[in-house]
Protein backbone atom coordinates (compact mmCIF):
# COMPACT_ATOMS: atom_id res chain seq x y z
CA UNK A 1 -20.19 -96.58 160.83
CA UNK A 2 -16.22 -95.51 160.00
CA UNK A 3 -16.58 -93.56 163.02
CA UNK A 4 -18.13 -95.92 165.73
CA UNK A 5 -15.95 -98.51 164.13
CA UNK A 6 -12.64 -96.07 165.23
CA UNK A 7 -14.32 -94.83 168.86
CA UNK A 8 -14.57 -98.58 169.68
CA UNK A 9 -11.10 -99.53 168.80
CA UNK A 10 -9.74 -96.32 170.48
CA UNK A 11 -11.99 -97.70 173.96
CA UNK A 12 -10.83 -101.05 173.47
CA UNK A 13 -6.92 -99.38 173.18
CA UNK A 14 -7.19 -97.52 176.20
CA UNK A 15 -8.73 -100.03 177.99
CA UNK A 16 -5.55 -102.52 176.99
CA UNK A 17 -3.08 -100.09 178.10
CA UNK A 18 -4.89 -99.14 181.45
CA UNK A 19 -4.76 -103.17 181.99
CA UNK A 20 -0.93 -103.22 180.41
CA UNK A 21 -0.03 -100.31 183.40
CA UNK A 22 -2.15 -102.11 186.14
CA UNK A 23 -0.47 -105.35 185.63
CA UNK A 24 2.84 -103.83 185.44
CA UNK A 25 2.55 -101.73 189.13
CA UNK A 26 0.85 -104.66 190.50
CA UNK A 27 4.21 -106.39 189.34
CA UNK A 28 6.36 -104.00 190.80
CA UNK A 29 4.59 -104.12 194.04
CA UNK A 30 4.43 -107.92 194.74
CA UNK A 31 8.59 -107.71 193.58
CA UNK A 32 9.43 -105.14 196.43
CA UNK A 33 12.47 -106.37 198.50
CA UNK A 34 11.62 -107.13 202.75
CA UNK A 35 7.77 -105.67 201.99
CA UNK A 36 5.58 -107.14 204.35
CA UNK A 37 2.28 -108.07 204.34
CA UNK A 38 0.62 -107.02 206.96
CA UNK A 39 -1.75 -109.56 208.62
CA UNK A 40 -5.68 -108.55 207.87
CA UNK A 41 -4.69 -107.42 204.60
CA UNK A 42 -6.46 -110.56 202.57
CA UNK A 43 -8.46 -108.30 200.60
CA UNK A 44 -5.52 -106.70 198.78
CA UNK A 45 -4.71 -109.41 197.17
CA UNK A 46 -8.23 -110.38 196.57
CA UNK A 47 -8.38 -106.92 194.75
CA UNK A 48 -5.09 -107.58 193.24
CA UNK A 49 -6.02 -110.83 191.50
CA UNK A 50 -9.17 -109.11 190.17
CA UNK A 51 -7.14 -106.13 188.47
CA UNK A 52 -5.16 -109.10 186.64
CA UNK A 53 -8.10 -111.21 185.60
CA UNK A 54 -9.47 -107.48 184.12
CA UNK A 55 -6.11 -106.54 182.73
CA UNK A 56 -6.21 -110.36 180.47
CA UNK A 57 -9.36 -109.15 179.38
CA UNK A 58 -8.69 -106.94 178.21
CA UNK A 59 -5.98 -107.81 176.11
CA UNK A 60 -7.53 -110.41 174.76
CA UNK A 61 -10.46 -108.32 173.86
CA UNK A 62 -7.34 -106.23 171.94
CA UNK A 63 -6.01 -108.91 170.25
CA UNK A 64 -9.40 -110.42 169.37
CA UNK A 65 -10.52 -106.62 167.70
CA UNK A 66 -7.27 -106.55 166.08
CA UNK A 67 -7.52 -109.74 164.32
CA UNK A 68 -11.18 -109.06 163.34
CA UNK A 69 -9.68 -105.48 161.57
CA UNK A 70 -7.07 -107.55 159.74
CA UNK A 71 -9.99 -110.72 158.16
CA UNK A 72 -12.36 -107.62 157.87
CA UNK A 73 -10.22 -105.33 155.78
CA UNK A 74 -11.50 -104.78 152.08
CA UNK A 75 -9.32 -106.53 149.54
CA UNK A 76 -8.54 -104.45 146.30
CA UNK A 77 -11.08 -105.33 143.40
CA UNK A 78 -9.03 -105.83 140.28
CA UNK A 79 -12.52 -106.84 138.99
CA UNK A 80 -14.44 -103.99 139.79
CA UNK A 81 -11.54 -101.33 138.39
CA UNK A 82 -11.62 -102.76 134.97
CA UNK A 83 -15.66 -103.23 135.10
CA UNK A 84 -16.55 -102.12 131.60
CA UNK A 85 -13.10 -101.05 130.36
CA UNK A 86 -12.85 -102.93 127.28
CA UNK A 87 -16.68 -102.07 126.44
CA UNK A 88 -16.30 -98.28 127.05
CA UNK A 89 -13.24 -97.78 125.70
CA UNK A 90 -12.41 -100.52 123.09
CA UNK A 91 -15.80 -101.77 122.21
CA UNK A 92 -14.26 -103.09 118.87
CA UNK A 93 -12.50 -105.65 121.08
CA UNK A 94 -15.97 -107.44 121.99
CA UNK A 95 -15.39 -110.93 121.30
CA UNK A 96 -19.06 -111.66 121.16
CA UNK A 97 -19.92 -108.76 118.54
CA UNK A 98 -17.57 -110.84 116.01
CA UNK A 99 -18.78 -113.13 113.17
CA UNK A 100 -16.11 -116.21 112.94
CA UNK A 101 -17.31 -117.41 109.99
CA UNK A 102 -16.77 -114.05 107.90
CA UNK A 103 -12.78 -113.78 109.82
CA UNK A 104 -11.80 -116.90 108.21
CA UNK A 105 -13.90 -116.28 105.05
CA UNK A 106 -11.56 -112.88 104.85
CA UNK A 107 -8.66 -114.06 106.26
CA UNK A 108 -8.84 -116.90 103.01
CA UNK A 109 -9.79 -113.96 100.51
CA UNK A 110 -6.42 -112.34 101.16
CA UNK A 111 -4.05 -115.42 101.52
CA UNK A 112 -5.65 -115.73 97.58
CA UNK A 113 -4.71 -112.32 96.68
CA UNK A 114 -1.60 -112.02 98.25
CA UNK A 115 -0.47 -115.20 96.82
CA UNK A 116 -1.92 -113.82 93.52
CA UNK A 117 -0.52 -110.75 93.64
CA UNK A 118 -1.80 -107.55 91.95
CA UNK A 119 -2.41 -108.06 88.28
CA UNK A 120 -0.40 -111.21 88.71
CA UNK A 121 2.72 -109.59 88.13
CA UNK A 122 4.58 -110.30 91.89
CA UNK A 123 3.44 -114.04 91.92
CA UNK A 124 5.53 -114.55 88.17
CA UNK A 125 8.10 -112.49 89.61
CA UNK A 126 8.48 -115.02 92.57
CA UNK A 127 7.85 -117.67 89.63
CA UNK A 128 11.28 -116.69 88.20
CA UNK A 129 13.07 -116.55 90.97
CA UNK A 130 11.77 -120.02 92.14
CA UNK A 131 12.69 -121.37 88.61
CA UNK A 132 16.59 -120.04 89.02
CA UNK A 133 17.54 -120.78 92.33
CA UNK A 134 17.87 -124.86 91.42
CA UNK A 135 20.18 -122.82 88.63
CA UNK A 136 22.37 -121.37 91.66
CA UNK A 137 22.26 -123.82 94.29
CA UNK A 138 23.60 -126.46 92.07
CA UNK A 139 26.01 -124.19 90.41
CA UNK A 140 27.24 -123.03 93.96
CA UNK A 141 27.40 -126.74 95.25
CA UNK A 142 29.59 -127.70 92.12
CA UNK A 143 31.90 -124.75 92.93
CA UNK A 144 32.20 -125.91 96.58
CA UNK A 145 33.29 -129.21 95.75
CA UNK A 146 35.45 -128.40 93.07
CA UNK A 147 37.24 -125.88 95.60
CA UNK A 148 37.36 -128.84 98.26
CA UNK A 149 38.99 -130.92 95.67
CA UNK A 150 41.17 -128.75 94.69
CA UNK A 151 42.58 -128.01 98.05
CA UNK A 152 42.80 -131.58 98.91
CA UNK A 153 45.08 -131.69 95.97
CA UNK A 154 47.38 -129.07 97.46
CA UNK A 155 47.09 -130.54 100.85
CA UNK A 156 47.93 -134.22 99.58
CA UNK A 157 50.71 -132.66 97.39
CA UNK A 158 52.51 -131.31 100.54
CA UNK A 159 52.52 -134.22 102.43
CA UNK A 160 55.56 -136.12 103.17
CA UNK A 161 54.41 -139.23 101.27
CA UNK A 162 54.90 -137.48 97.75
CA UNK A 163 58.74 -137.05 99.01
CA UNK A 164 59.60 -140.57 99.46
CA UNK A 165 61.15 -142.10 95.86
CA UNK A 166 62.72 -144.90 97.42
CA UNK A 167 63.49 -147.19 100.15
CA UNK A 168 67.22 -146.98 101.20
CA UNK A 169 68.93 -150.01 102.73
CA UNK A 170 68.29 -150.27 106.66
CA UNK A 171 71.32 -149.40 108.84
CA UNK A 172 73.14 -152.80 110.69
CA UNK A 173 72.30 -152.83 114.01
CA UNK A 174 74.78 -154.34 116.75
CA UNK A 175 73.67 -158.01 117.40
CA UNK A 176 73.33 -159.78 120.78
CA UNK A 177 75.94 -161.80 122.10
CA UNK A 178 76.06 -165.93 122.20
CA UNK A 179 75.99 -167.46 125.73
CA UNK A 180 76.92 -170.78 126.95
CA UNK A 181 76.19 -170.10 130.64
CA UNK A 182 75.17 -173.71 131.90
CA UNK A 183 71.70 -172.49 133.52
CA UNK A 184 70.88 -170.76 130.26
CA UNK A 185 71.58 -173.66 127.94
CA UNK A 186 69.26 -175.98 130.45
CA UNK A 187 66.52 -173.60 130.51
CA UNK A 188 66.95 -173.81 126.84
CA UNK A 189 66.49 -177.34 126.54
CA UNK A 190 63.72 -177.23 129.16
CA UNK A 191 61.92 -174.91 127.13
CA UNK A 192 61.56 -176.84 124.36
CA UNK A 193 58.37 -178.71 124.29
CA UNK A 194 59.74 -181.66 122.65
CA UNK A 195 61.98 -182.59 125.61
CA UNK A 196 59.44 -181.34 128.49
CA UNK A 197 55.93 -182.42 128.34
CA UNK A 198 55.33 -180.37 131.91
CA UNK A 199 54.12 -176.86 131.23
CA UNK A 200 55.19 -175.71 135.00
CA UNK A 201 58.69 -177.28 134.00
CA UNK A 202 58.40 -174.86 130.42
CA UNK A 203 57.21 -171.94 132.81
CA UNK A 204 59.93 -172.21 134.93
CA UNK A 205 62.69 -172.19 131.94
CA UNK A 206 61.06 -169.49 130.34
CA UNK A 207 61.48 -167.58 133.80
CA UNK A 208 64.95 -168.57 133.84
CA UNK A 209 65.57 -167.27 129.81
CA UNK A 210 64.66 -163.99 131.26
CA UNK A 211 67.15 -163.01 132.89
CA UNK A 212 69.71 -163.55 130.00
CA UNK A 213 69.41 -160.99 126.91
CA UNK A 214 71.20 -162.75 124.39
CA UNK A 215 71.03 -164.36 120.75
CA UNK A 216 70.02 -168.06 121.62
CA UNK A 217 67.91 -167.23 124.79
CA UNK A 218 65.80 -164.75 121.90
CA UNK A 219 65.89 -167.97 119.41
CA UNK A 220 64.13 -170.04 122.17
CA UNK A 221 62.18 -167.21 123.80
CA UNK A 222 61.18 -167.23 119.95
CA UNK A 223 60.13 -170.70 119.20
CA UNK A 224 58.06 -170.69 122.60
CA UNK A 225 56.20 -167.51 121.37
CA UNK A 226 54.91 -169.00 117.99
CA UNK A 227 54.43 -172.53 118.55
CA UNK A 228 54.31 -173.69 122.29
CA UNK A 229 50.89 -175.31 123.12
CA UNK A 230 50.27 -173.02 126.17
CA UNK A 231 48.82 -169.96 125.07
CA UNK A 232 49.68 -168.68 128.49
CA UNK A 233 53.21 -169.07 128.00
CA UNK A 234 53.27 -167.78 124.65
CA UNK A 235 52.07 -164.90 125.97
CA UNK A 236 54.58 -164.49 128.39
CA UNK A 237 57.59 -165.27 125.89
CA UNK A 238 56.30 -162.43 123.43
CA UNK A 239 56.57 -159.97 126.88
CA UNK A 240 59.58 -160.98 127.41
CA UNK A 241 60.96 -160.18 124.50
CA UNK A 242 58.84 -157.08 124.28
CA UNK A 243 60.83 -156.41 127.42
CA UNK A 244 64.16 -156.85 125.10
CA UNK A 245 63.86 -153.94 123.42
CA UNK A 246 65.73 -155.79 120.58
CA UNK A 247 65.72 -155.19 116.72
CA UNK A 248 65.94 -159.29 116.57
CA UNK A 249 62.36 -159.59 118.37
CA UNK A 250 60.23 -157.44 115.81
CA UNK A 251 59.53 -160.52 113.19
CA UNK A 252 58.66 -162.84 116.09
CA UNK A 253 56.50 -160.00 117.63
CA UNK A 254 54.84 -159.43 114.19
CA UNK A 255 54.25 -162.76 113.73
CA UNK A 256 52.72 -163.11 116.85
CA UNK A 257 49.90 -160.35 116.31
CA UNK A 258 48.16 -162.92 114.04
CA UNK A 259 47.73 -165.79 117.11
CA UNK A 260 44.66 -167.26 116.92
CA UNK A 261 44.40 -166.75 120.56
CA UNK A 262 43.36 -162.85 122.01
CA UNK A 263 45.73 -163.27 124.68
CA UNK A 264 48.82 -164.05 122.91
CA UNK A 265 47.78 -160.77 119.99
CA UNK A 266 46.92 -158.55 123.01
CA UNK A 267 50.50 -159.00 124.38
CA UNK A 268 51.82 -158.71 120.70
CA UNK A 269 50.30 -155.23 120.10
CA UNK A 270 51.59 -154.08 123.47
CA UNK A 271 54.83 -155.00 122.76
CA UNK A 272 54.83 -153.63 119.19
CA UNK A 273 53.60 -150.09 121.00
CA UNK A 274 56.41 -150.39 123.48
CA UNK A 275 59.13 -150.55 121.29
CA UNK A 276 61.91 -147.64 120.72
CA UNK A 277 63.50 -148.74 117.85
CA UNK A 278 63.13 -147.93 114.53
CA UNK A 279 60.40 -150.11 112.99
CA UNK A 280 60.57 -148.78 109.22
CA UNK A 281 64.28 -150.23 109.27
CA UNK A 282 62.72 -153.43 110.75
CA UNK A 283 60.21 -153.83 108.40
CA UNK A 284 63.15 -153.47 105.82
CA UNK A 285 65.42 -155.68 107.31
CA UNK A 286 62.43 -158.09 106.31
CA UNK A 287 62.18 -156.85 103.17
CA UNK A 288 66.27 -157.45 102.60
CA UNK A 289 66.07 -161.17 103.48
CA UNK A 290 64.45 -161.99 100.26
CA UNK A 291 62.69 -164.53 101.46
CA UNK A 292 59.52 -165.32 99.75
CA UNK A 293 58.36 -167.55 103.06
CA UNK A 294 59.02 -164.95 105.46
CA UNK A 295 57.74 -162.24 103.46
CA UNK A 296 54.61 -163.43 102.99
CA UNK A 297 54.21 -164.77 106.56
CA UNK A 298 54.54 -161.40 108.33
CA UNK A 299 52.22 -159.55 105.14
CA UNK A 300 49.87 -162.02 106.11
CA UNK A 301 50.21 -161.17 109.83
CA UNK A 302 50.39 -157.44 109.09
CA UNK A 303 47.25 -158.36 107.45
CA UNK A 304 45.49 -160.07 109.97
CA UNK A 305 46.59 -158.17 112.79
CA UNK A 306 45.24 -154.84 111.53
CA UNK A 307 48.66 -153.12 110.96
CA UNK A 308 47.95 -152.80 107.07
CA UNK A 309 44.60 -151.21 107.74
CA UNK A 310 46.35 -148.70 110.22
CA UNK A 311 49.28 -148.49 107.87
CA UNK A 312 46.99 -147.64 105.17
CA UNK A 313 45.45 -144.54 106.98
CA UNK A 314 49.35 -143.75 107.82
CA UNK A 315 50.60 -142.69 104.65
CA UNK A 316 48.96 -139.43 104.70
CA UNK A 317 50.28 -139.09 108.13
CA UNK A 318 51.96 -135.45 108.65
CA UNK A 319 54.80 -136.98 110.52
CA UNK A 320 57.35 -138.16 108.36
CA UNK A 321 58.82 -140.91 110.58
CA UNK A 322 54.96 -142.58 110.41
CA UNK A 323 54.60 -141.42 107.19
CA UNK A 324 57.62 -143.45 105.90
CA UNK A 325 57.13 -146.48 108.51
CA UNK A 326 53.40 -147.14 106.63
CA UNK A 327 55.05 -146.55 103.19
CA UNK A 328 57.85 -149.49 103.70
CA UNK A 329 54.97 -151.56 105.15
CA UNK A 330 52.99 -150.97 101.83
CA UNK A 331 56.51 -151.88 99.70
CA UNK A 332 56.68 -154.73 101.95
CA UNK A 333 53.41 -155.85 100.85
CA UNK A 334 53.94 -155.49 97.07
CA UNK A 335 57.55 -157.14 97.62
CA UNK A 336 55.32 -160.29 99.09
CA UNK A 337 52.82 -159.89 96.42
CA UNK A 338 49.99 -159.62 98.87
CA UNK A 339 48.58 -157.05 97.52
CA UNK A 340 44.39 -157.77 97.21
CA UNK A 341 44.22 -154.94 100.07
CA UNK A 342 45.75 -152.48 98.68
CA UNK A 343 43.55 -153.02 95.41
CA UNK A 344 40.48 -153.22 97.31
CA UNK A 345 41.18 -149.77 99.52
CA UNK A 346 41.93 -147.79 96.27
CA UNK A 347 38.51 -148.75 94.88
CA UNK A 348 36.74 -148.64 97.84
CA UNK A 349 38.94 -146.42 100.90
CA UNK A 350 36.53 -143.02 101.87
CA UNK A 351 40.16 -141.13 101.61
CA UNK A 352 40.77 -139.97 98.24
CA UNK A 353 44.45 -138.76 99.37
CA UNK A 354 45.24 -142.55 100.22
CA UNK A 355 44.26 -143.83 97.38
CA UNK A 356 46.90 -141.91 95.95
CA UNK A 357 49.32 -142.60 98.34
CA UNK A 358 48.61 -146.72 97.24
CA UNK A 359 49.33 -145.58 93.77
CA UNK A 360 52.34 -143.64 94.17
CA UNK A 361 53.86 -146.78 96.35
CA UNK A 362 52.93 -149.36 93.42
CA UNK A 363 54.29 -147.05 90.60
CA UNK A 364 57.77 -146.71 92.71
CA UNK A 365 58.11 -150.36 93.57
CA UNK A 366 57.74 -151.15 89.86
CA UNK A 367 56.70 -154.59 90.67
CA UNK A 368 55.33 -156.11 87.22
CA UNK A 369 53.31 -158.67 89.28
CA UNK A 370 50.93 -155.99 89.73
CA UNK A 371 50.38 -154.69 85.97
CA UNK A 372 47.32 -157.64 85.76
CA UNK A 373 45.61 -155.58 88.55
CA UNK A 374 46.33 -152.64 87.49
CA UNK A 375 44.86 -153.25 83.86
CA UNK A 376 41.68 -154.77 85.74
CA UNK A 377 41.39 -151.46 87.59
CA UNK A 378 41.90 -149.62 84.46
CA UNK A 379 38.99 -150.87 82.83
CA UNK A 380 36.64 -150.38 86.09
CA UNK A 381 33.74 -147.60 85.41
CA UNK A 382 33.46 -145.16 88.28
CA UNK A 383 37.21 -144.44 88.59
CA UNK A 384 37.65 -140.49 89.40
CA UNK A 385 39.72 -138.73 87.09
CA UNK A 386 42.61 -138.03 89.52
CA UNK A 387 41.76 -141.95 90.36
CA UNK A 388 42.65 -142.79 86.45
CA UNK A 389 45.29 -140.72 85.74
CA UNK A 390 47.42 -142.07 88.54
CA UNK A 391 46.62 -145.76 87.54
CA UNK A 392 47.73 -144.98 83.59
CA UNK A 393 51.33 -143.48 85.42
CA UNK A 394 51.58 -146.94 87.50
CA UNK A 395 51.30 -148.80 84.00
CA UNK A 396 53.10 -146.71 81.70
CA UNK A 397 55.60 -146.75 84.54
CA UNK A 398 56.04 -150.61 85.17
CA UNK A 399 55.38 -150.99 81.32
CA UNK A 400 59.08 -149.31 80.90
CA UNK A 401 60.29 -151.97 83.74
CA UNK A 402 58.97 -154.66 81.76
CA UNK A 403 60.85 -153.91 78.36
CA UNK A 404 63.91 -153.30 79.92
């Protein structure tokens, strides 16, 4: 059959290629340059047309008998090459020779004896070493915590809070100068809001007080900023004197933080971030005034504001200019006597470093308005000992202050 099968193909070749040559001289022949017919020659083309129509026979009868030797050809039989591996040569593998039922009975047998052990001896071995490792793993974890509180010891005791003992007076600063420039003392009486009930009128003096940086334009810009009825052009007067860049603005801009309106505190805290002088010797200048009233309004605002909560997180601040800036702010808090915040974060703050840092402040301020608290805190139950320690200092401390 092989061989039929190959002498037809090799007929069914030839006869393509004899068409392929006929077609391609008939070709040639009709293409001839100035070749004439000659006239009674009707039949040679007649014959011509019937070597074509044989020639497309027989390539399609090629084509055909090829495509019939490529749908005919034998695939390979995976199927029949692996017929009867597994019995012949791995008969134990015969899925249907195998009893499920005594697998798992087995398979249970030995997860008993292995968990047994021989003669019991490796299952109390694994006993004992089950019954120590609580032993270790609480021994270890005790280790690792008294190593992490040890090194936040060291850490704490190298910050630049433990160096600060006191609060040196603040350094004079040169003041602005006094105008009596006509415009500027109008705008200053325009501004006020008992003299102008029109709040474009206001808005244009405040405009106006811009453009002059000096003592009583600040003083008005001031009054504007905490107690005009426009919250808009409070706003504006706390930019402006953002914009000043003056040690006389911080109290006003302070103040302003704790305005019950989010636009007026929004500009405040910009303006705070914006300026470039030094706000630990403007917190002290506060401090120096001695005045009970204005001590306690700009704790309170401090407060409010979220500078004491910031200030707070501060103190363990690597940077000794923050560092000290968050420590005068605490002093400035004791000086006030606002202090339920400070209490509250050194029962209560996650950082055991600034609750230290709150301690050390109160036992160098010495302020004996505190030794109530501190006794209160002294009898609390859940104190750390590092925690209680540093309290009995603050006492003993402001005890001495107190007999002298």
């Amino acid at each position: 059959m092989t061989r039929n099968y190959l002498s037809t193909s090799l007929s069914l070749d030839r006869l393509a290629v004899s068409g392929l040559v006929v077609l391609a001289a008939a070709g040639r022949l009709c293409a001839q340059p100035g070749r004439e017919v000659p006239e009674g020659s009707s039949s040679t083309w007649w014959i011509l047309m019937a070597v074509v129509v044989v020639g497309g026979f027989a390539m399609a009868a090629y084509f055909w008998q090829k495509a019939k030797a490529a749908v005919g050809k034998p695939q390979y039989n995976y199927e029949s090459r692996y017929a009867g591996y597994y019995s012949n040569q791995h008969a134990s593998y015969d899925l249907d020779s195998v009893d499920a039922d005594k697998e798992l009975e087995w398979l249970r047998k030995a997860k008993r004896s292995a968990s047994n052990g021989v003669s019991g001896q490796p299952a109390k071995r694994q006993d004992a070493v089950e019954a120590a490792r609580p032993t270790l793993t609480g021994d270890l974890a005790a280790d690792t915590r008294a190593f992490q509180e040890k090194m936040r010891r060291l850490q704490y005791a190298q910050l630049p809070i433990n160096s600060f003992t006191s609060i040196p007076a603040s350094r004079p600063f040169e003041p602005l100068p006094v105008s009596d420039d006509p415009s500027l003392l109008t705008a200053i009486e325009q501004a006020n809001e008992e003299y102008e009930d029109d709040e474009s009128v206001r808005d244009l003096a405040v405009r106006i007080l811009t453009a002059f940086k000096t003592q009583n334009s600040v003083e008005a810009l001031s009054q504007i900023a905490l107690y005009d009825l426009s919250s808009a052009l409070r706003s504006r007067a706390v930019t402006v004197l953002a914009d000043f860049d003056h040690e006389s603005v911080f109290e006003t801009i302070v103040l302003a933080s704790a305005d019950p309106t989010r636009e007026v505190r929004a500009a405040a805290a910009r303006g705070l971030f914006r300026l470039s002088f030094d706000r630990a010797a403007a917190w002290k200048r506060i401090i120096e005034t001695e005045d009970a009233f204005r001590l306690s309004h700009a704790a309170r605002a401090a407060v409010e504001a979220g500078i004491v909560e910031k200030g707070f997180e501060r103190l363990v601040h690597d940077d000794l200019k923050i560092a000290y800036e968050a420590f005068v702010l605490v002093s400035l808090l004791i000086c006030a006597g606002e202090t339920r915040e400070i209490f509250d974060s050194i029962r209560n703050h996650r950082d055991e470093r600034v609750r230290f840092a709150l301690l050390h402040t109160l036992r160098l301020q010495r302020d004996p308005r505190t030794l109530d608290s501190l006794y209160q805190l002294q009898k609390e139950s859940g104190l750390t000992t590092d925690i209680a320690e540093r309290v009995r200092e603050a006492i003993a401390s402001m005890e001495q202050v107190a007999l002298h």
